[in-house]
Protein backbone atom coordinates (compact mmCIF):
# COMPACT_ATOMS: atom_id res chain seq x y z
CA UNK A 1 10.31 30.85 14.78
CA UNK A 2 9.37 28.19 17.47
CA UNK A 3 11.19 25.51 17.77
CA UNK A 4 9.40 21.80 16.56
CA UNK A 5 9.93 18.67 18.58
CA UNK A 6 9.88 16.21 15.31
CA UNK A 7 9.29 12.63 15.67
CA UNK A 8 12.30 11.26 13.61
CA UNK A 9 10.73 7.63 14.29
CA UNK A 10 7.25 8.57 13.11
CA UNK A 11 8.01 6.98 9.68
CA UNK A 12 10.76 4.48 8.57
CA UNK A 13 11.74 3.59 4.93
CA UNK A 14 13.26 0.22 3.77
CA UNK A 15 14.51 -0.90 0.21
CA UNK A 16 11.24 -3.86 -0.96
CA UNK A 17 13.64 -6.18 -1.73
CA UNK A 18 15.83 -5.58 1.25
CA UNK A 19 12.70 -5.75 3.57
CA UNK A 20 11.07 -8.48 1.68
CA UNK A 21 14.24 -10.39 1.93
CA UNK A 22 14.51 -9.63 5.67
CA UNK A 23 10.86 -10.80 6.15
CA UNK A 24 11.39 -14.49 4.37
CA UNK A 25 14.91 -15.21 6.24
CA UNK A 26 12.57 -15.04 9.83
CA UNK A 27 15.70 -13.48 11.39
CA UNK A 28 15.15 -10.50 12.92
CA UNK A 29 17.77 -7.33 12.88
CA UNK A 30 19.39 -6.71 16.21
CA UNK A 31 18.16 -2.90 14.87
CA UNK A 32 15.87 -1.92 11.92
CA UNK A 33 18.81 0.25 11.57
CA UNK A 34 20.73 -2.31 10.23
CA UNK A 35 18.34 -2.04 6.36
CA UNK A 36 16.71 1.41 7.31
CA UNK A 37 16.98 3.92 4.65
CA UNK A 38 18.56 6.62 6.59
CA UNK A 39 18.49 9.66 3.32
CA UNK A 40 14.74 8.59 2.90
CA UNK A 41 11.92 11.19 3.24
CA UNK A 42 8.14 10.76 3.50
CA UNK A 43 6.20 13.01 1.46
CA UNK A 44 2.44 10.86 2.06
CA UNK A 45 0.14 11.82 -1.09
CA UNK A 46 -3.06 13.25 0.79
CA UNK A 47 -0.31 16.12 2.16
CA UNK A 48 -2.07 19.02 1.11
CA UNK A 49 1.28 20.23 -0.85
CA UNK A 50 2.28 17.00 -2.13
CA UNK A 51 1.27 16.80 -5.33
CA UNK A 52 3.19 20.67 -6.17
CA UNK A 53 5.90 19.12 -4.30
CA UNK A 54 6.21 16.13 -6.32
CA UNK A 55 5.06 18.25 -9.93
CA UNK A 56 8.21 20.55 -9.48
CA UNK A 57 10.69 17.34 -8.78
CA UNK A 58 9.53 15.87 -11.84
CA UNK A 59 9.94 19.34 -13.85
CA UNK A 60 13.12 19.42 -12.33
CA UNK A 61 14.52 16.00 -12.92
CA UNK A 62 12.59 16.25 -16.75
CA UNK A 63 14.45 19.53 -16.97
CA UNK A 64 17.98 17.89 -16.57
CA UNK A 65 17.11 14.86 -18.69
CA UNK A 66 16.18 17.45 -21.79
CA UNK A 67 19.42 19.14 -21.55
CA UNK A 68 21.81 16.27 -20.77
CA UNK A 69 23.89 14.86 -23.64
CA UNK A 70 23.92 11.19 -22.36
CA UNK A 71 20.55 9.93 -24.13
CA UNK A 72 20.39 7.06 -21.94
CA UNK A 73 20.77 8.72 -18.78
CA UNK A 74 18.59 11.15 -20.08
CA UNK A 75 16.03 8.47 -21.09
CA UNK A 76 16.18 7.17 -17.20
CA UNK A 77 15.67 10.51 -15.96
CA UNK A 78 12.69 10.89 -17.70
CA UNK A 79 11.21 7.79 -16.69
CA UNK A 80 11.87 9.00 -12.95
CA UNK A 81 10.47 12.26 -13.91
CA UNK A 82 7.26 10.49 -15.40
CA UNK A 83 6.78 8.25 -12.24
CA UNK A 84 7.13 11.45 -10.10
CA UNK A 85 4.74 13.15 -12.05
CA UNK A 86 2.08 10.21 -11.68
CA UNK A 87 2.56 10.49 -7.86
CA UNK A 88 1.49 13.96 -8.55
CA UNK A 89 -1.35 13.80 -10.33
CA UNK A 90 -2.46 10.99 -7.55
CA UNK A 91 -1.69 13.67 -4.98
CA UNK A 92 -3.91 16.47 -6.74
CA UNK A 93 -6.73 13.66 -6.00
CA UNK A 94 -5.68 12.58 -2.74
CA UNK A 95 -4.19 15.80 -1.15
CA UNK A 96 -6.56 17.26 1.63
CA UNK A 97 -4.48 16.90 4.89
CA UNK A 98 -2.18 19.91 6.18
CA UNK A 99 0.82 18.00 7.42
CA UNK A 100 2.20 16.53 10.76
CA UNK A 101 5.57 15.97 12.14
């Protein structure tokens, strides 16, 4: 196995209303840092395994929600599920790139 140099900076994820809210106060962070989503991944939708990527989340998430006995937490989890699954079926179209780091 060779070792990757990975761009950690290639891509950088912000809450919308955090980075909307940043944008309309016209101060600038001392570091985008400060409202960065460090936990956030980047999965774009023309990745070539995207959309299998994104199909098994959603069966997995869906999974959870059929077997959990919280109906309302179940009935969010599907609604994740459902948006994940959507971003699949987008990917299926979209998906023709092998991915970069």
């Amino acid at each position: 196995m060779t070792d990757l140099d990975i761009d950690h900076s290639k891509y950088i994820t912000f809450k919308r209303d955090e980075f909307y809210d940043w944008m309309r106060s016209g101060s600038i962070p001392s570091s985008v840092g400060d409202i960065e989503l460090v936990d956030a991944v980047v999965i774009r939708r023309r990745d070539l395994f995207a959309s299998p990527c994104l199909a098994t989340y959603a069966s997995m998430i869906a999974l959870v929600a059929n077997n959990i006995t919280d109906l309302d937490q179940g009935n969010e989890l599907l609604a994740i599920a459902d948006y994940f699954e959507q971003q699949a079926n987008l990917a299926a179209d979209e998906g023709h790139k092998l991915p970069t780091l």
